[in-house]
N, C-alpha and C. Protein backbone atom coordinates (compact mmCIF):
# COMPACT_ATOMS: atom_id res chain seq x y z
N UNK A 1 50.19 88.55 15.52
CA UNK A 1 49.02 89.39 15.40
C UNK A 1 48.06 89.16 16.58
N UNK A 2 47.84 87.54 17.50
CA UNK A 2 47.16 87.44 18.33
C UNK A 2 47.28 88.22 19.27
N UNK A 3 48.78 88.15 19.13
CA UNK A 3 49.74 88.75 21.02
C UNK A 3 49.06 90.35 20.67
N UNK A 4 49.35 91.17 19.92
CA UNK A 4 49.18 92.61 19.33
C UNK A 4 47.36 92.92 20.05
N UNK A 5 46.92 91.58 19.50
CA UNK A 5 45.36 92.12 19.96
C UNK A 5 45.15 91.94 21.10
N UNK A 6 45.63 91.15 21.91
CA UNK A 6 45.59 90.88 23.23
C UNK A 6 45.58 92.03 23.99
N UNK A 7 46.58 92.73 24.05
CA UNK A 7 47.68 94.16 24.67
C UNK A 7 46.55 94.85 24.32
N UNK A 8 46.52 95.25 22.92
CA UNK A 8 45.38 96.27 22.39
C UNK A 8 44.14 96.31 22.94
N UNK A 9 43.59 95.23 23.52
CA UNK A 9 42.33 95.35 23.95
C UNK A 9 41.53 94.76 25.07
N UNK A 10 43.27 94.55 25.61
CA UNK A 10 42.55 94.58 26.87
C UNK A 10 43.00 96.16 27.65
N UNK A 11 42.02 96.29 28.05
CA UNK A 11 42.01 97.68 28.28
C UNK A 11 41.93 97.75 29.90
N UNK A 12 42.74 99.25 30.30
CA UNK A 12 43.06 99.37 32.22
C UNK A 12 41.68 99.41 32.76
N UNK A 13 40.82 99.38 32.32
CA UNK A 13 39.32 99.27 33.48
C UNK A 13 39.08 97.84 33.75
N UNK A 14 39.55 97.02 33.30
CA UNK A 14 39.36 95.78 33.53
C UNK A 14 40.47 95.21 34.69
N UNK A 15 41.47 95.71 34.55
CA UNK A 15 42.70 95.30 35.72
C UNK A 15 41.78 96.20 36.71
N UNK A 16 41.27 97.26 37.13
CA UNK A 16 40.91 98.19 38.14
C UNK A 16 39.36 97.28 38.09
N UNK A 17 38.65 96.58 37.72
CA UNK A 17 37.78 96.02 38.43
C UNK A 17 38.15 94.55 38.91
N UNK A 18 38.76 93.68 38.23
CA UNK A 18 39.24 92.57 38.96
C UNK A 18 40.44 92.75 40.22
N UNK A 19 41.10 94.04 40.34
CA UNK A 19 42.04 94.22 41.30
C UNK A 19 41.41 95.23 41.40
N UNK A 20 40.12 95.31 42.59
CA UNK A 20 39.49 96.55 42.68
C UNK A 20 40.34 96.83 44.58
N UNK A 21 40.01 97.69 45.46
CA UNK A 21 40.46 97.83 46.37
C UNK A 21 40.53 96.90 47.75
N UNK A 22 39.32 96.18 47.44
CA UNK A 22 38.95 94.72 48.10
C UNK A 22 40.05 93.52 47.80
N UNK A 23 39.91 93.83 46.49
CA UNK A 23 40.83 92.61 46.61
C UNK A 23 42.57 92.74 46.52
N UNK A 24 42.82 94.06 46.04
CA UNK A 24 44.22 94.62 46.60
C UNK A 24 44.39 94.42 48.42
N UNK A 25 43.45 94.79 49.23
CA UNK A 25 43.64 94.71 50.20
C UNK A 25 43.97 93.72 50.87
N UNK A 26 42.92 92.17 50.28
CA UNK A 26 42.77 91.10 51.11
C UNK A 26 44.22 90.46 50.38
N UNK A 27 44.87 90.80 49.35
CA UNK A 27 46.33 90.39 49.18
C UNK A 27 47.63 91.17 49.79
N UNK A 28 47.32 92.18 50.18
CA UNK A 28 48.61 92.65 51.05
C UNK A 28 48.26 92.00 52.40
N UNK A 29 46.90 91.53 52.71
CA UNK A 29 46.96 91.41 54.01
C UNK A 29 47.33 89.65 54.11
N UNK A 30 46.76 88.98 53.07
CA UNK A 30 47.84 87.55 52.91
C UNK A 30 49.48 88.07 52.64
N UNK A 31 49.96 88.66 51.85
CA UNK A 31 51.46 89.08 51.91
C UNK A 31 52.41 89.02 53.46
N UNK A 32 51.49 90.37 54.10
CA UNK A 32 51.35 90.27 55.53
C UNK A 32 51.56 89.35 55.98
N UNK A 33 50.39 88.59 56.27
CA UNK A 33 50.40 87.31 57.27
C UNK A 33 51.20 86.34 56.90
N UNK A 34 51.77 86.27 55.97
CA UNK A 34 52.89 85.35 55.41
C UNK A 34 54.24 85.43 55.80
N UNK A 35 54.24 86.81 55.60
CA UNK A 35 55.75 87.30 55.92
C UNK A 35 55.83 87.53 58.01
N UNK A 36 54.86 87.07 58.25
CA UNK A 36 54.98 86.59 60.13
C UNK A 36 55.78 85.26 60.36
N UNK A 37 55.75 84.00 59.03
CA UNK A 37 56.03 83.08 59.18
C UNK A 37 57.52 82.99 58.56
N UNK A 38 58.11 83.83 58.07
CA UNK A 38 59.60 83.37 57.39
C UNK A 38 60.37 85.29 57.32
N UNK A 39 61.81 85.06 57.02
CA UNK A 39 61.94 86.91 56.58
C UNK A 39 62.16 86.89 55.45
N UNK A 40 61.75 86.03 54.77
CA UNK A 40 61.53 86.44 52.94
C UNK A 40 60.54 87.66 53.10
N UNK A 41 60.60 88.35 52.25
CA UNK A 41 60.09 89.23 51.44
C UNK A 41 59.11 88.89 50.14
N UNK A 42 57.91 89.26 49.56
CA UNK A 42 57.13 88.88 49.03
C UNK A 42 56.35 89.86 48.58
N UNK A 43 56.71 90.58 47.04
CA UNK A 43 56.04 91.66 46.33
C UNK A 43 54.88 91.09 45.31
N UNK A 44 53.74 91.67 45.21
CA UNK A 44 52.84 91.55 43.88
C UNK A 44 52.84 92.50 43.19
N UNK A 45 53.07 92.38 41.89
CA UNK A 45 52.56 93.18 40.57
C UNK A 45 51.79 92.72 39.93
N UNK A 46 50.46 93.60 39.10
CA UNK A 46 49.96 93.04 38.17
C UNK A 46 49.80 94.23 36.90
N UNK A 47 49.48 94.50 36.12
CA UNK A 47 49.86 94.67 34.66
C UNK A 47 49.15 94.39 33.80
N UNK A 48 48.07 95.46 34.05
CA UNK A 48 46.94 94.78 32.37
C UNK A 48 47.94 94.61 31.27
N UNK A 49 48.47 95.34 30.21
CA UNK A 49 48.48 94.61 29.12
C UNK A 49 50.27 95.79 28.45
N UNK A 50 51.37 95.11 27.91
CA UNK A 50 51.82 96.11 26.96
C UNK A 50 51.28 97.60 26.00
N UNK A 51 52.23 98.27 26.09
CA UNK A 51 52.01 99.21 25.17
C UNK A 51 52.33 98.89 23.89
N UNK A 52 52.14 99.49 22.28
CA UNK A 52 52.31 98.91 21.31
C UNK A 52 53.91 98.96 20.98
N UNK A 53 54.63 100.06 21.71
CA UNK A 53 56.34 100.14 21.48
C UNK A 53 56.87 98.46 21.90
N UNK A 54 56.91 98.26 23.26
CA UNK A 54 57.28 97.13 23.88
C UNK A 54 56.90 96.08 23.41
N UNK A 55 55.52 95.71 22.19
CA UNK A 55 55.49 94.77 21.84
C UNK A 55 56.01 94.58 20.76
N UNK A 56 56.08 95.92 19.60
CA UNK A 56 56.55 95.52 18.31
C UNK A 56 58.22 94.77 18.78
N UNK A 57 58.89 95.61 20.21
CA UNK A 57 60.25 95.28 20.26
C UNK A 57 60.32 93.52 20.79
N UNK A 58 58.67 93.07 20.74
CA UNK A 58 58.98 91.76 21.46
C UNK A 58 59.09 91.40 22.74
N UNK A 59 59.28 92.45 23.89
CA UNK A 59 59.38 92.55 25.33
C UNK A 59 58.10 91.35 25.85
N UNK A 60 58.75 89.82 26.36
CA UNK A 60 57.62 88.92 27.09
C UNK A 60 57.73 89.18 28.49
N UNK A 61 56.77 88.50 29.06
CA UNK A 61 56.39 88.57 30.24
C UNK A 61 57.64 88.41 31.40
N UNK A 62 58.36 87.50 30.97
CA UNK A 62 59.50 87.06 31.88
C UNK A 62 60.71 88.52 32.14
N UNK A 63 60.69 88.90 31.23
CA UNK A 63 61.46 90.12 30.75
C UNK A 63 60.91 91.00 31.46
N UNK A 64 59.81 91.68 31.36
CA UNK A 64 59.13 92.73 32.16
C UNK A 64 58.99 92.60 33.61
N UNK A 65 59.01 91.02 34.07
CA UNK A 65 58.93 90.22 35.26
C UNK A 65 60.56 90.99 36.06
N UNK A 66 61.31 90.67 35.36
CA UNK A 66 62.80 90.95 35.98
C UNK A 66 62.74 92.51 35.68
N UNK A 67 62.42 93.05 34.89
CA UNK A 67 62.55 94.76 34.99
C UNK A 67 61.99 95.20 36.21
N UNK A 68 60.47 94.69 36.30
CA UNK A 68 60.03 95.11 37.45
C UNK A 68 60.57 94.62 38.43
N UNK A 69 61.19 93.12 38.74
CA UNK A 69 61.89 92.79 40.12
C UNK A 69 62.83 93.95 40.87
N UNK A 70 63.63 94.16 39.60
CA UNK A 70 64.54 95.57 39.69
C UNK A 70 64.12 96.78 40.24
N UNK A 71 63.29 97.12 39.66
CA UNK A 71 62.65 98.63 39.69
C UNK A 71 61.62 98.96 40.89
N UNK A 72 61.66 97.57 41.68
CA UNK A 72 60.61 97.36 42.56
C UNK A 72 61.47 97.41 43.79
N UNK A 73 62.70 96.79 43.39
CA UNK A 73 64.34 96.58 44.31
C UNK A 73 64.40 95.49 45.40
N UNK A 74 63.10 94.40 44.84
CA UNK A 74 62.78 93.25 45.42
C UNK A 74 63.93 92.32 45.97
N UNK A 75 65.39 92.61 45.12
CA UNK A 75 66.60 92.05 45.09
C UNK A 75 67.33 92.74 46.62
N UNK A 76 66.73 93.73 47.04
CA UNK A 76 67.25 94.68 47.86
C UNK A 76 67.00 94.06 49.21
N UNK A 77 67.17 92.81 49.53
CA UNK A 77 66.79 91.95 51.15
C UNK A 77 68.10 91.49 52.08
N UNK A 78 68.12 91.77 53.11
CA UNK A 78 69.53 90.99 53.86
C UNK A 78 70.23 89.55 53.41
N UNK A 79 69.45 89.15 53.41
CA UNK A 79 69.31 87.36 52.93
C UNK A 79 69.03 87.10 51.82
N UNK A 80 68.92 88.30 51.19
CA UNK A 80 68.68 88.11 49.33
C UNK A 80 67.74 86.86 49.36
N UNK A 81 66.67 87.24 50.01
CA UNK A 81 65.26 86.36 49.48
C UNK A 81 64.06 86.82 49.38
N UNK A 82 64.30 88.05 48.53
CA UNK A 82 62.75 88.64 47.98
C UNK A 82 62.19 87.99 47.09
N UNK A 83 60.80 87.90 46.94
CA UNK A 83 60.49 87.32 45.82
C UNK A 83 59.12 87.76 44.96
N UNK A 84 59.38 88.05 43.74
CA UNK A 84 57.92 88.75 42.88
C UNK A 84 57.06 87.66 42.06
N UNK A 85 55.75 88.19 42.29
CA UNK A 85 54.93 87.72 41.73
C UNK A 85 54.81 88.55 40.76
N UNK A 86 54.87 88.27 39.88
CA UNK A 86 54.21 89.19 38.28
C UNK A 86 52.91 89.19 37.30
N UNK A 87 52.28 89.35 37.32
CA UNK A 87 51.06 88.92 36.28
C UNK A 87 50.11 89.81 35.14
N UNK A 88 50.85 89.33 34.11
CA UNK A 88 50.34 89.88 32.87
C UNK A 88 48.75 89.84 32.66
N UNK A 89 47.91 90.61 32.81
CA UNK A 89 46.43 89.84 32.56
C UNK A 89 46.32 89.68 31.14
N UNK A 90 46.75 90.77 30.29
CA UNK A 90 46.50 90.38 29.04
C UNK A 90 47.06 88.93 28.42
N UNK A 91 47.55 88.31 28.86
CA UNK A 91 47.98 86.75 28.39
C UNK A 91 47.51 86.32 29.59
N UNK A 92 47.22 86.53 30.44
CA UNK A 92 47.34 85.86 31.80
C UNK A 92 48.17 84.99 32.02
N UNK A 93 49.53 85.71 32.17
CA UNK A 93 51.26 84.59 32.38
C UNK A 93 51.03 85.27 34.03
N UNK A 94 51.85 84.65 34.32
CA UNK A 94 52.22 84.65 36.07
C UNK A 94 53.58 84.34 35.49
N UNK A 95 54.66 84.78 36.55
CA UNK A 95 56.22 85.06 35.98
C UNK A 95 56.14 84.98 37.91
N UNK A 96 57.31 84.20 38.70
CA UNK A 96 57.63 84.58 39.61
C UNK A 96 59.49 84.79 39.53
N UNK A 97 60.24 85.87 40.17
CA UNK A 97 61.81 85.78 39.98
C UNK A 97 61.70 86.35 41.77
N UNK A 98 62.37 85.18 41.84
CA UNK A 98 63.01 84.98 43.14
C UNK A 98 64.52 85.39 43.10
N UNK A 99 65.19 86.05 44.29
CA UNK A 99 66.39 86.71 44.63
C UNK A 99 67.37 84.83 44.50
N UNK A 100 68.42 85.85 44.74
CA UNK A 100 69.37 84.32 44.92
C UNK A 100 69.84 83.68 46.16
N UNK A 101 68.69 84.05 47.05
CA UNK A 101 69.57 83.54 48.66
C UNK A 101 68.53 82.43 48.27
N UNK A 102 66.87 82.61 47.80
CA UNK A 102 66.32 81.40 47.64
C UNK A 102 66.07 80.23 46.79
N UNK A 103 66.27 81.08 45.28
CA UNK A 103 66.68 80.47 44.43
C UNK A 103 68.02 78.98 44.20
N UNK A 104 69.07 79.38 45.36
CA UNK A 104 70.06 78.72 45.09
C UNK A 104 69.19 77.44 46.36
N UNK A 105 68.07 77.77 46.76
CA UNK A 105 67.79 76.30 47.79
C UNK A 105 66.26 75.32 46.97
N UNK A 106 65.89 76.11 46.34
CA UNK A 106 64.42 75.77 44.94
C UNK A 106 65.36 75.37 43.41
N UNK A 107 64.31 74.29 43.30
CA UNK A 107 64.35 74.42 41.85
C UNK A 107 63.73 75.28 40.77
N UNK A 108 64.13 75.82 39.50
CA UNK A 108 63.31 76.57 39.03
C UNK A 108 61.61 75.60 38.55
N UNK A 109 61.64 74.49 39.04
CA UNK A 109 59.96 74.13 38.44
C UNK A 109 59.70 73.63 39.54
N UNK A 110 59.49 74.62 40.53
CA UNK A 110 59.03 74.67 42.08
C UNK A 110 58.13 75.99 41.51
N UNK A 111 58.77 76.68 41.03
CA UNK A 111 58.02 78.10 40.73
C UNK A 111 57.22 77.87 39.30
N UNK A 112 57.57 77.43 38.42
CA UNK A 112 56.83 77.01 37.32
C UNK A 112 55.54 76.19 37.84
N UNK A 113 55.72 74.95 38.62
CA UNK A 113 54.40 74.77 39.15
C UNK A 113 53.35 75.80 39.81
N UNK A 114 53.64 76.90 40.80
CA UNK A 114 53.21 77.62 41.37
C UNK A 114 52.49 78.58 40.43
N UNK A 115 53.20 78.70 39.63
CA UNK A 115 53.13 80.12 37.90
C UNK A 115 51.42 79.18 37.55
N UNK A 116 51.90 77.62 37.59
CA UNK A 116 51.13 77.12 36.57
C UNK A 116 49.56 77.16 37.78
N UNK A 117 49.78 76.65 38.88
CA UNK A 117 48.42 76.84 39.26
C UNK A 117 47.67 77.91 39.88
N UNK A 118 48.58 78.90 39.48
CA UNK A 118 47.99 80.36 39.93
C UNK A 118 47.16 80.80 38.58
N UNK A 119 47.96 80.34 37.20
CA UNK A 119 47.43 80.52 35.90
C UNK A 119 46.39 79.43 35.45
N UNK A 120 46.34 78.62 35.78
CA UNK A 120 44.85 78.10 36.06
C UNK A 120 43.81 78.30 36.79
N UNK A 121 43.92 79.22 37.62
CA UNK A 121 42.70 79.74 38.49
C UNK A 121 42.23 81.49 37.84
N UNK A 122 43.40 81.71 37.13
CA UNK A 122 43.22 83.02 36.18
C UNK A 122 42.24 82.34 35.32
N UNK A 123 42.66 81.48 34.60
CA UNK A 123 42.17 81.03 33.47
C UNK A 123 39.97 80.42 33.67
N UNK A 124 40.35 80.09 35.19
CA UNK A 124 38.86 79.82 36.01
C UNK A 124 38.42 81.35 36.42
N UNK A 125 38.66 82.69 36.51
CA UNK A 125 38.17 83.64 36.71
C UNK A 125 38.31 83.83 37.94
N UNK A 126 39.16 83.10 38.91
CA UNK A 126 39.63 83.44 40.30
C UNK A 126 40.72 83.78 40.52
N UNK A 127 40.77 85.27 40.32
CA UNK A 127 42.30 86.38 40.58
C UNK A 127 42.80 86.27 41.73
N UNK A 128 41.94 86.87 43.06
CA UNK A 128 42.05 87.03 44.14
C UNK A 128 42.73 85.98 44.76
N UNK A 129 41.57 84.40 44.91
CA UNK A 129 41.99 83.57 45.26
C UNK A 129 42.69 82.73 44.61
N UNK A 130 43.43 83.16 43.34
CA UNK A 130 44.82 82.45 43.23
C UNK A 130 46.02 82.92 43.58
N UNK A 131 45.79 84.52 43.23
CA UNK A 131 46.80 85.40 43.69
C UNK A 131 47.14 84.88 45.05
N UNK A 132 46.34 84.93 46.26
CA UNK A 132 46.42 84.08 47.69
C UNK A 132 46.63 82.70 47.90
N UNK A 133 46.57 81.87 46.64
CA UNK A 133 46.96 80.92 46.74
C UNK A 133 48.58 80.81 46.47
N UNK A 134 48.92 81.49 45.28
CA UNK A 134 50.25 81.73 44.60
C UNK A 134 51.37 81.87 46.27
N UNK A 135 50.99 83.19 47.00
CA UNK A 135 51.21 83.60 47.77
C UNK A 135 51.58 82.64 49.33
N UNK A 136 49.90 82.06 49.76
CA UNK A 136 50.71 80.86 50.25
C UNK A 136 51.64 79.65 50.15
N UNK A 137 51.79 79.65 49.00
CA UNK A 137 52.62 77.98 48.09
C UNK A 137 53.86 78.88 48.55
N UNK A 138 54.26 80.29 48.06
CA UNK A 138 55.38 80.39 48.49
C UNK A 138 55.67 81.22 49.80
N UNK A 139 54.81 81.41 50.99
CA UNK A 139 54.94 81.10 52.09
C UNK A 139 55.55 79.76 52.96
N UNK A 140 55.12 78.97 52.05
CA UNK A 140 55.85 77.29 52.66
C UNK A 140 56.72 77.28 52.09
N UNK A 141 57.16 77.56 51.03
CA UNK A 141 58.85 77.40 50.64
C UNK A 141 60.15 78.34 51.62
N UNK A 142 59.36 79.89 51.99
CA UNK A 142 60.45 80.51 52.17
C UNK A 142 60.61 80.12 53.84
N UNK A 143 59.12 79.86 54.34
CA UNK A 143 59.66 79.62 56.00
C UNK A 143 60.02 77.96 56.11
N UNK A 144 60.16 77.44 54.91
CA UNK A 144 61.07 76.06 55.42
C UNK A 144 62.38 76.50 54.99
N UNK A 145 62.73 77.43 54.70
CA UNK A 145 64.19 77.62 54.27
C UNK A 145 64.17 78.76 55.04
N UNK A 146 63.77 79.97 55.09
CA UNK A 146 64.11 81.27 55.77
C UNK A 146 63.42 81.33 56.99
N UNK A 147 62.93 80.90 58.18
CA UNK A 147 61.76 80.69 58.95
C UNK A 147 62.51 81.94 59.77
N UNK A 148 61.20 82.77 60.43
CA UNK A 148 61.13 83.65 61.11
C UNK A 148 62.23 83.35 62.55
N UNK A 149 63.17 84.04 62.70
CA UNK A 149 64.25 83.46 63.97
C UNK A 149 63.85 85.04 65.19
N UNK A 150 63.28 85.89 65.06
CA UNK A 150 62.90 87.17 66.02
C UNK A 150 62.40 87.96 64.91
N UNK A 151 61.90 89.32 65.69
CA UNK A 151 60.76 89.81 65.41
C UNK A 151 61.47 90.81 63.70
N UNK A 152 61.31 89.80 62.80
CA UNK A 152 61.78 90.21 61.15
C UNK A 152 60.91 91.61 61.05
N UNK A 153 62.54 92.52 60.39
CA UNK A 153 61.80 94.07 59.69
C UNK A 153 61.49 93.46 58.20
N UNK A 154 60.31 93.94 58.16
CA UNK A 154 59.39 94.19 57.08
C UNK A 154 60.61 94.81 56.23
N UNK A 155 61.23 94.46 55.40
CA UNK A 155 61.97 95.33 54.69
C UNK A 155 61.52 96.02 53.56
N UNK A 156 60.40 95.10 52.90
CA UNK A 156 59.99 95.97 50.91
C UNK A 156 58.24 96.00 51.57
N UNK A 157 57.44 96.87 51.06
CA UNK A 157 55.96 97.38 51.48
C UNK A 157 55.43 96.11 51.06
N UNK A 158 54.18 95.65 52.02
CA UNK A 158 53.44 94.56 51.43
C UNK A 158 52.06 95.33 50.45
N UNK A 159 52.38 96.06 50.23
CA UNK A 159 50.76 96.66 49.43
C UNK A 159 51.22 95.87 47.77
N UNK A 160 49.87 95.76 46.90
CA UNK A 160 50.22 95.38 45.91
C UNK A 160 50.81 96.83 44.89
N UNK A 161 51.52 96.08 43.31
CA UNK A 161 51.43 97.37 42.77
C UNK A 161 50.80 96.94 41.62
N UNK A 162 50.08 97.87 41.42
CA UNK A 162 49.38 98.17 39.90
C UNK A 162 50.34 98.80 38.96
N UNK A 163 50.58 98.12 37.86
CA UNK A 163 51.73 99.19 36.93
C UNK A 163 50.65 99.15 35.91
């Protein structure tokens, strides 16, 4: 019944003022400057809250995390090392799913740490600058494993998406 009220009320004017155009911007432009240092790939989503279908069926964050990886085609990289940030505001979960060129060189609680201190700065009321923090933590993972070797195509858009 908690989860139900959560979804229910948090409502889309609240994702459109904490991810207002300022701060969409100043995160594609960290995305950006990140992706100068490695040819990983590096998408944001964020996601005020479920609809009431998807929740009665139970659909969590991790789940919607990989739908969208898909649907975003984050998986779609030479080197299969895209990687999504996801973030539910209505729970405020952070979900990251990394492709498998990087995955197979990380542990999965490399990213659970990252989830966790991006979701503690949610939890402090700093979106922006965790989202940019999230973002750099895995800037240092992908250019110690994928590091920029000539001038890398941008392959997936760095803009954020609002779903």
């Amino acid at each position: 019944m908690r989860r139900l009220a959560q979804h229910l009320f948090y409502f889309p004017w609240r994702l459109r003022q904490l991810f207002n155009k300022q701060v969409l911007a100043a995160i594609e432009r960290e995305i950006a400057a990140s992706e100068r240092h490695h040819s990983g790939q590096i998408r944001f989503a964020v996601e005020a809250n479920f609809g009431l279908l998807p929740l009665l069926r139970g659909v969590r964050s991790r789940a919607r995390a990989l739908d969208v990886f898909a649907q975003l085609r984050v998986w779609d990289t030479e080197q299969n090392n895209g990687v999504l940030i996801y973030l539910l505001l209505a729970e405020h979960r952070v979900e990251i799913v990394a492709d498998r060129g990087i995955n197979a060189k990380l542990d999965q609680a490399v990213w659970q740490a990252i989830c966790h201190e991006m979701q503690l700065a949610l939890h402090r009321g700093d979106y922006a600058s965790g989202v940019c923090a999230g973002i750099r933590a895995i800037d240092a993972h992908l250019t110690a494993h994928f590091p920029a070797t000539r001038a890398a195509d941008n392959e997936l858009p760095d803009h954020p998406v609002v779903l």
